[in-house]
Protein backbone atom coordinates (compact mmCIF):
# COMPACT_ATOMS: atom_id res chain seq x y z
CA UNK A 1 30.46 -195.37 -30.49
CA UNK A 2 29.79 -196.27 -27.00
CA UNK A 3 33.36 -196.17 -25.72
CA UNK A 4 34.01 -192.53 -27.98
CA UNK A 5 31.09 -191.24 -26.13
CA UNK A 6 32.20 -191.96 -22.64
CA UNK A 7 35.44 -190.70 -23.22
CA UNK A 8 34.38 -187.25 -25.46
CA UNK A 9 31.81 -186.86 -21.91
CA UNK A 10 34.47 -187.13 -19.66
CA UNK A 11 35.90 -183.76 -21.37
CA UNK A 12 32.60 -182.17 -21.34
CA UNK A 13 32.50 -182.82 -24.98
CA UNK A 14 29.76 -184.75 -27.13
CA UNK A 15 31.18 -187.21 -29.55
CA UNK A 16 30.29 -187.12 -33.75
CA UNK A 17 29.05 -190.36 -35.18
CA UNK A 18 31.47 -191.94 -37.89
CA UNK A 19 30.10 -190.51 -41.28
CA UNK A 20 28.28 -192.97 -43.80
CA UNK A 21 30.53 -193.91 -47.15
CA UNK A 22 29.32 -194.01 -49.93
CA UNK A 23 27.45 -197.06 -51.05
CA UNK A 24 30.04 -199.32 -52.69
CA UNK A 25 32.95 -198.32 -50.55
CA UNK A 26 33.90 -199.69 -46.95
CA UNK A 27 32.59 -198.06 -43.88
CA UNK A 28 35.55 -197.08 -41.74
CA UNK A 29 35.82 -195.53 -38.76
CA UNK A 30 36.72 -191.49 -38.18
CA UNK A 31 40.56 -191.22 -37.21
CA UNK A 32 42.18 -188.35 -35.10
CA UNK A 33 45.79 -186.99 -36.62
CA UNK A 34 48.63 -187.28 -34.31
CA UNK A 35 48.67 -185.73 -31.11
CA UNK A 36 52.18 -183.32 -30.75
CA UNK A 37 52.86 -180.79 -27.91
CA UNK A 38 52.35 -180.55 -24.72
CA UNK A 39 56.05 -179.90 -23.40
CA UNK A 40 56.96 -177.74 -26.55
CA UNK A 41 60.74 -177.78 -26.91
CA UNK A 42 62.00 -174.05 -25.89
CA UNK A 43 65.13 -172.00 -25.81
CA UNK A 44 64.18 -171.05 -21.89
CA UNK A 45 61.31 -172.02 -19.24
CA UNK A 46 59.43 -169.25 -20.47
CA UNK A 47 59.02 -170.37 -24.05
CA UNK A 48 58.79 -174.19 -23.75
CA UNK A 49 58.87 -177.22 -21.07
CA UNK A 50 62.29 -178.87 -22.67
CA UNK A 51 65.16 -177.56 -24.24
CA UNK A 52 66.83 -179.00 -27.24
CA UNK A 53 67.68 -182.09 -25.63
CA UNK A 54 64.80 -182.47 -24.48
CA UNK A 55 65.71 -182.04 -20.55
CA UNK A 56 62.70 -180.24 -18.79
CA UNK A 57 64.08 -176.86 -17.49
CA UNK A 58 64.95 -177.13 -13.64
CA UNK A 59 64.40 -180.78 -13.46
CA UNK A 60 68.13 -182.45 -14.27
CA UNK A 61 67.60 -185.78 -15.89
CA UNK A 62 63.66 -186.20 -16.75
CA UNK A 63 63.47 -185.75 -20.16
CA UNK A 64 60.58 -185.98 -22.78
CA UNK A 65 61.81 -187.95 -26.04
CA UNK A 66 58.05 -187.89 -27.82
CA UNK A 67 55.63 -185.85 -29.75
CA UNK A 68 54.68 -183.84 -26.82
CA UNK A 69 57.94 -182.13 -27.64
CA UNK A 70 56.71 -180.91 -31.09
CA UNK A 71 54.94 -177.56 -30.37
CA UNK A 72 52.57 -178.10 -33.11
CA UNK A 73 51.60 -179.78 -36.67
CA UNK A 74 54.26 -180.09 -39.18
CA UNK A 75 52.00 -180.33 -42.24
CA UNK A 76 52.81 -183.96 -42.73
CA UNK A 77 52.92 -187.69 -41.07
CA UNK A 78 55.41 -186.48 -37.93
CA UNK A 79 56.63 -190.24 -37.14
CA UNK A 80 60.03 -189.65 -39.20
CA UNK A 81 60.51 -186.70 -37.36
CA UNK A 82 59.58 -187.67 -33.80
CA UNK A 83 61.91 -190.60 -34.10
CA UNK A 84 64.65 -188.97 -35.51
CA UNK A 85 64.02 -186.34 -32.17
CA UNK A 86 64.24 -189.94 -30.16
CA UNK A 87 67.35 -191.34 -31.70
CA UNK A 88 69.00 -187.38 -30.94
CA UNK A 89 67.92 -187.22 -27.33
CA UNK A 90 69.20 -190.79 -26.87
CA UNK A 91 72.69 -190.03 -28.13
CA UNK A 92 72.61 -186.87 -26.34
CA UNK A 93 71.91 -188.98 -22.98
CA UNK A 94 74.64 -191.34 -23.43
CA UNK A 95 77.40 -189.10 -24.82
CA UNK A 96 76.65 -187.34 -21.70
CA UNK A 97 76.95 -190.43 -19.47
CA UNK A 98 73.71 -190.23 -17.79
């Protein structure tokens, strides 16, 4: 709990112990779900950081190929999806020869 604390302080925040199980069951620790956005995937710079190739807008050739490109929850585990968004950008890159 030490190490949660110091990092929930360093965003002004105060970090939750783990909750007890109940007796007969394992005590585990509290998990976060997966982190997406961040540079939300947009049709223009004024609705997102990347486009749907995942270029950032006005920087040629920097490109975000990760969650942070998801602009928010999609109801269920995202790793299919952010690694099918990968594989796309990938492709996209090479077909394009850069």
């Amino acid at each position: 709990m030490l190490q949660l604390a110091a990092v929930a302080a360093v965003f002004g925040q105060t970090a939750l112990p783990t909750p007890e199980r109940p007796r007969g069951r394992a005590k585990v620790a509290a998990i976060t779900p997966h982190p997406l956005g961040g540079c939300n995937m947009g049709d223009t710079v004024e609705n997102g950081v990347v486009d749907h190739k995942g270029e950032v807008f006005g920087y040629r050739n920097l490109y975000v190929a990760d969650a942070a490109i998801i602009p928010e929850a999609l109801g269920v585990n995202p790793s299919r999806t952010i690694g099918a968004l990968s594989e796309r950008i990938a492709k996209i890159i090479a077909m394009e020869g850069r």
